[in-house]
Protein backbone atom coordinates (compact mmCIF):
# COMPACT_ATOMS: atom_id res chain seq x y z
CA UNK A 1 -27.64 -12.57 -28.80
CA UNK A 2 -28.67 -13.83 -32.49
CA UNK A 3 -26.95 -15.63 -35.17
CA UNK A 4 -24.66 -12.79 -36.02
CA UNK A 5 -22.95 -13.70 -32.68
CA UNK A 6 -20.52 -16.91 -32.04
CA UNK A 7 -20.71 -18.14 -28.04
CA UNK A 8 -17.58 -20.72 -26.83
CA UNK A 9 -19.00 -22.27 -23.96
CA UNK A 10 -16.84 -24.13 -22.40
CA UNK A 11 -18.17 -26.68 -18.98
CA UNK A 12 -15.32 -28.36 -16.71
CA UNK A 13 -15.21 -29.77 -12.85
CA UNK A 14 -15.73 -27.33 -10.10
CA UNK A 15 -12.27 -27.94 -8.79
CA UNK A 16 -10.67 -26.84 -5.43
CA UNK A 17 -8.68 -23.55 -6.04
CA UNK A 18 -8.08 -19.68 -4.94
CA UNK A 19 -7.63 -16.64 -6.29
CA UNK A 20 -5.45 -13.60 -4.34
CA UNK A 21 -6.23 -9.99 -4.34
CA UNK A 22 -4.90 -7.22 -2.73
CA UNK A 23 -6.78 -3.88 -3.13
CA UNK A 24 -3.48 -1.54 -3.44
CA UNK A 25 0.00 -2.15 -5.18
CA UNK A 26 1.24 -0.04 -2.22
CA UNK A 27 2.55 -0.30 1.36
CA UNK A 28 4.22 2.22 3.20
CA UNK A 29 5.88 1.28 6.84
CA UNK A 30 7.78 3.90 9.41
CA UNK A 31 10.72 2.77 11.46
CA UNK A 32 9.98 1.34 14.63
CA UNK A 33 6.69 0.89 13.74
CA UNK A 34 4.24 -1.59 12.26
CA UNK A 35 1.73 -1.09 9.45
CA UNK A 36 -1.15 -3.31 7.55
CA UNK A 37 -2.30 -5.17 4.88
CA UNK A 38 -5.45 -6.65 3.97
CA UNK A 39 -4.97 -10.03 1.45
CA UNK A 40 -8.00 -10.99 -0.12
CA UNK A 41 -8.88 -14.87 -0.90
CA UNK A 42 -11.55 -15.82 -3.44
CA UNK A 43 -12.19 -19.25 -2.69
CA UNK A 44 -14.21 -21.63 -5.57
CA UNK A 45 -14.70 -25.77 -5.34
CA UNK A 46 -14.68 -26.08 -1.89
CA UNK A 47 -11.52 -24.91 -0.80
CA UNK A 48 -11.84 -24.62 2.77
CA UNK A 49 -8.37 -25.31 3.83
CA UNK A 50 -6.17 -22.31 5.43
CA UNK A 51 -3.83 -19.97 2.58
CA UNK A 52 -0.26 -20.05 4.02
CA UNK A 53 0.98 -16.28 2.92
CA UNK A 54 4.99 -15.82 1.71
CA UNK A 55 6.37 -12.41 0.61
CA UNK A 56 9.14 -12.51 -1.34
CA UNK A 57 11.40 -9.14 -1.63
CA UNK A 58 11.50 -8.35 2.25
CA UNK A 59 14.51 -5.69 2.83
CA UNK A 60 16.73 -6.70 6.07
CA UNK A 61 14.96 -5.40 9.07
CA UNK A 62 11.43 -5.85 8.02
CA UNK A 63 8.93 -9.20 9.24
CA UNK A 64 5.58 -10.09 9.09
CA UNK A 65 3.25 -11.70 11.38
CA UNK A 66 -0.09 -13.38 10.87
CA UNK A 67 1.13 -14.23 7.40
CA UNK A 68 -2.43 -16.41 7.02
CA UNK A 69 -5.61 -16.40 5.77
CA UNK A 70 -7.38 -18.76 7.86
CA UNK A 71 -9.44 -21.72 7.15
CA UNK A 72 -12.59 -20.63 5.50
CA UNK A 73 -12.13 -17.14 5.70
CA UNK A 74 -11.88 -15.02 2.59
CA UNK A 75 -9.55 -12.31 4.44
CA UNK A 76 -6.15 -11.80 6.24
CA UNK A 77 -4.45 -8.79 7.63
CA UNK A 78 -0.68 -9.25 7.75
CA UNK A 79 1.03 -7.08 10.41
CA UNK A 80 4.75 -5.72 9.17
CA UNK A 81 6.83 -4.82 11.87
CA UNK A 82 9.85 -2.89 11.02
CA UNK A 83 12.61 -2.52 13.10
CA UNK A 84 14.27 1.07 14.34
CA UNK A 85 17.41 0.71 12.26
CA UNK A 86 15.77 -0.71 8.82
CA UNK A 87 17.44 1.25 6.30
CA UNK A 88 14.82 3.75 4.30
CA UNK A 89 14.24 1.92 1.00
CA UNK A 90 11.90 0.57 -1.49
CA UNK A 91 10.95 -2.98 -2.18
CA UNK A 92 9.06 -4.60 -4.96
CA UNK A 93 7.49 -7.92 -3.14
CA UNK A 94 5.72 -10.63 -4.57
CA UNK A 95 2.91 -12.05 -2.47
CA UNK A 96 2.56 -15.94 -3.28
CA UNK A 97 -0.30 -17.97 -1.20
CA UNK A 98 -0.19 -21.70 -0.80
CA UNK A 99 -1.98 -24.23 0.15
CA UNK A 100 0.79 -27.09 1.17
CA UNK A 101 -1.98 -30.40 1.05
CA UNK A 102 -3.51 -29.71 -2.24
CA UNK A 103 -0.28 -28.60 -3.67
CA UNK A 104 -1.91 -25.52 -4.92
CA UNK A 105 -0.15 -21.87 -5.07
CA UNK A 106 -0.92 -18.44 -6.68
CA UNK A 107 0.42 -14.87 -6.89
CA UNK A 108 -1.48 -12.30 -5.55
CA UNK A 109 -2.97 -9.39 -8.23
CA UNK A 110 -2.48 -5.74 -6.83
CA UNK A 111 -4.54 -3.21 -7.92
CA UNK A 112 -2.70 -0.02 -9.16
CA UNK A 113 -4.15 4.06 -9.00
CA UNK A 114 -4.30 3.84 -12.60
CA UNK A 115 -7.97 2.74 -12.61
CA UNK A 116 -10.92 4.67 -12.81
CA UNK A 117 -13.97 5.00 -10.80
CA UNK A 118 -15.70 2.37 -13.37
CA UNK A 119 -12.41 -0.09 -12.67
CA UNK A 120 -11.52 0.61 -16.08
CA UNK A 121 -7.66 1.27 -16.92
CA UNK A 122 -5.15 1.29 -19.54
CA UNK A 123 -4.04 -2.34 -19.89
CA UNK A 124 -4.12 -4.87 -16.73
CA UNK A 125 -5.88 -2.93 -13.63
CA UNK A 126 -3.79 -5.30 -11.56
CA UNK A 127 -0.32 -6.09 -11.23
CA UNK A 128 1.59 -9.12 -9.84
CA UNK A 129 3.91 -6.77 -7.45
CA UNK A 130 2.99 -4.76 -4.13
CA UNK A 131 5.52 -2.10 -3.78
CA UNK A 132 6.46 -1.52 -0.05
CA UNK A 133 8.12 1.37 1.37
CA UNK A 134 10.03 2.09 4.66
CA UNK A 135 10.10 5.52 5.55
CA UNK A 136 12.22 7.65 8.15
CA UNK A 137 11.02 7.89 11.57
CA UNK A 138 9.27 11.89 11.87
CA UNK A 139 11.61 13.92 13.79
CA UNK A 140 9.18 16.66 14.21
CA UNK A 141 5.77 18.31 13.00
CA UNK A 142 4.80 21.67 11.77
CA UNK A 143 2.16 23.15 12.47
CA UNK A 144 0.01 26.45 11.53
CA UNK A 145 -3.31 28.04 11.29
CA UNK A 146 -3.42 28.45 7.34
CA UNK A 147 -5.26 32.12 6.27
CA UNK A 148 -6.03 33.44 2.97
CA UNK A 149 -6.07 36.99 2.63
CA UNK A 150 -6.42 39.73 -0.53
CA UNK A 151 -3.52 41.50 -0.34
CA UNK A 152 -1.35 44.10 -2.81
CA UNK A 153 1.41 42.33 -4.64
CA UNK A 154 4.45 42.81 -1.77
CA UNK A 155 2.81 42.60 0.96
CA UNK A 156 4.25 40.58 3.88
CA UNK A 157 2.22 38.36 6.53
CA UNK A 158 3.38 36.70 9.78
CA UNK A 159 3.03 33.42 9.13
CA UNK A 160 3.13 31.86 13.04
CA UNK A 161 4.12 28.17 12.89
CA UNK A 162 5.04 25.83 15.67
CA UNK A 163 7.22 22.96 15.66
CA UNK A 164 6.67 19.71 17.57
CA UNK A 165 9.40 18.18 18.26
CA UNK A 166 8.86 14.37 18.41
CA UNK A 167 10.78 11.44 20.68
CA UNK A 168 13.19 14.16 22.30
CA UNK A 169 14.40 15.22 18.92
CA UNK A 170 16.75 18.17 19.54
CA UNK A 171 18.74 18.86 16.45
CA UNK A 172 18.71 21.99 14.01
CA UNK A 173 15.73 22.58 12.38
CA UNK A 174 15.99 24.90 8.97
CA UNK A 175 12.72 26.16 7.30
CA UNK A 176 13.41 27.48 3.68
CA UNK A 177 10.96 28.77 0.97
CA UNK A 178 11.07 26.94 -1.98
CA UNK A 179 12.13 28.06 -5.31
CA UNK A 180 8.95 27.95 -6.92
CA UNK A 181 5.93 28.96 -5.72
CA UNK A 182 2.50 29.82 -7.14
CA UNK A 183 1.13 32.83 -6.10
CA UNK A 184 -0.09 32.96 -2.64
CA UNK A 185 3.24 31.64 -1.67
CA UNK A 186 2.75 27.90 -0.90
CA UNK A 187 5.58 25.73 -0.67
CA UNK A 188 7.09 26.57 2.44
């Protein structure tokens, strides 16, 4: 403080009113399966009343449940239940709360990866978008008992592997080396 500094203080009415937070800008579901997320409610003025939840951007195929943050509580956990057939896709939702008597509603901020440790980022460290997306179904799983080893350049390893096969899956399974690899042959 001092007189080389100029203060705008600036004193209103406590009024009724919410703030939404969600602490990722990401959701990812699986077919057939559910998955979820946490909706954060910062509550000033005495604001008791419950935060009806809306998300706008749903692909075909996709619901939620418990779409509330109830009365006086300052958290909700939306379940998304997608259904077997929902296509594989991304979807940019927007996450609106409302409270219908006071005739109050606000989008929820997302917080992106782009923020460090400190909270610090680039620009906004929230964004008004959660980003949710529906991924296959696993057909199978690999997997191995990884080893490192010294070895001369050309020198070849049994690599054992075993392959799960998931939900009576029983179609062709290829396993190919990639392209690139760094040296001690990752990327299979």
């Amino acid at each position: 403080g001092g007189s080389d500094f100029v203060y705008r203080l600036t004193v209103q009415s406590d009024v009724p009113d919410f703030a939404l937070s969600v602490e990722t800008d990401s959701l990812t579901a699986t077919q057939g399966k559910t998955a979820t997320l946490t909706v954060n409610a910062r509550r000033h003025g005495g604001l008791d009343e419950s935060i009806e939840l809306t998300f706008d951007g749903l692909p075909d195929g996709v619901e939620v449940e418990d779409a509330v943050i109830p009365k006086g509580k300052s958290t909700g956990n939306v379940l998304f239940k997608v259904d077997e057939g929902t296509r594989v896709s991304a979807s940019r939702l927007t996450v609106t709360g409302t409270v219908a008597d006071r005739g109050i509603s606000r989008t929820a901020r997302c917080r992106h990866l782009g923020v460090d440790s400190e909270g610090v980022s680039i620009g906004e460290s929230t964004v008004p978008w959660l980003f949710l997306s529906v991924q296959h179904k696993p057909l199978f799983r690999l997997e191995c008992a990884e080893a490192y080893l010294y070895a001369h350049r050309g020198s070849v390893f049994m690599y054992p592997m075993e392959i799960e096969r998931l939900d009576s899956f029983d179609g062709v399974i290829q396993l190919q080396r990639g392209d690139r690899q760094n040296r001690d042959m990752d990327g299979v």
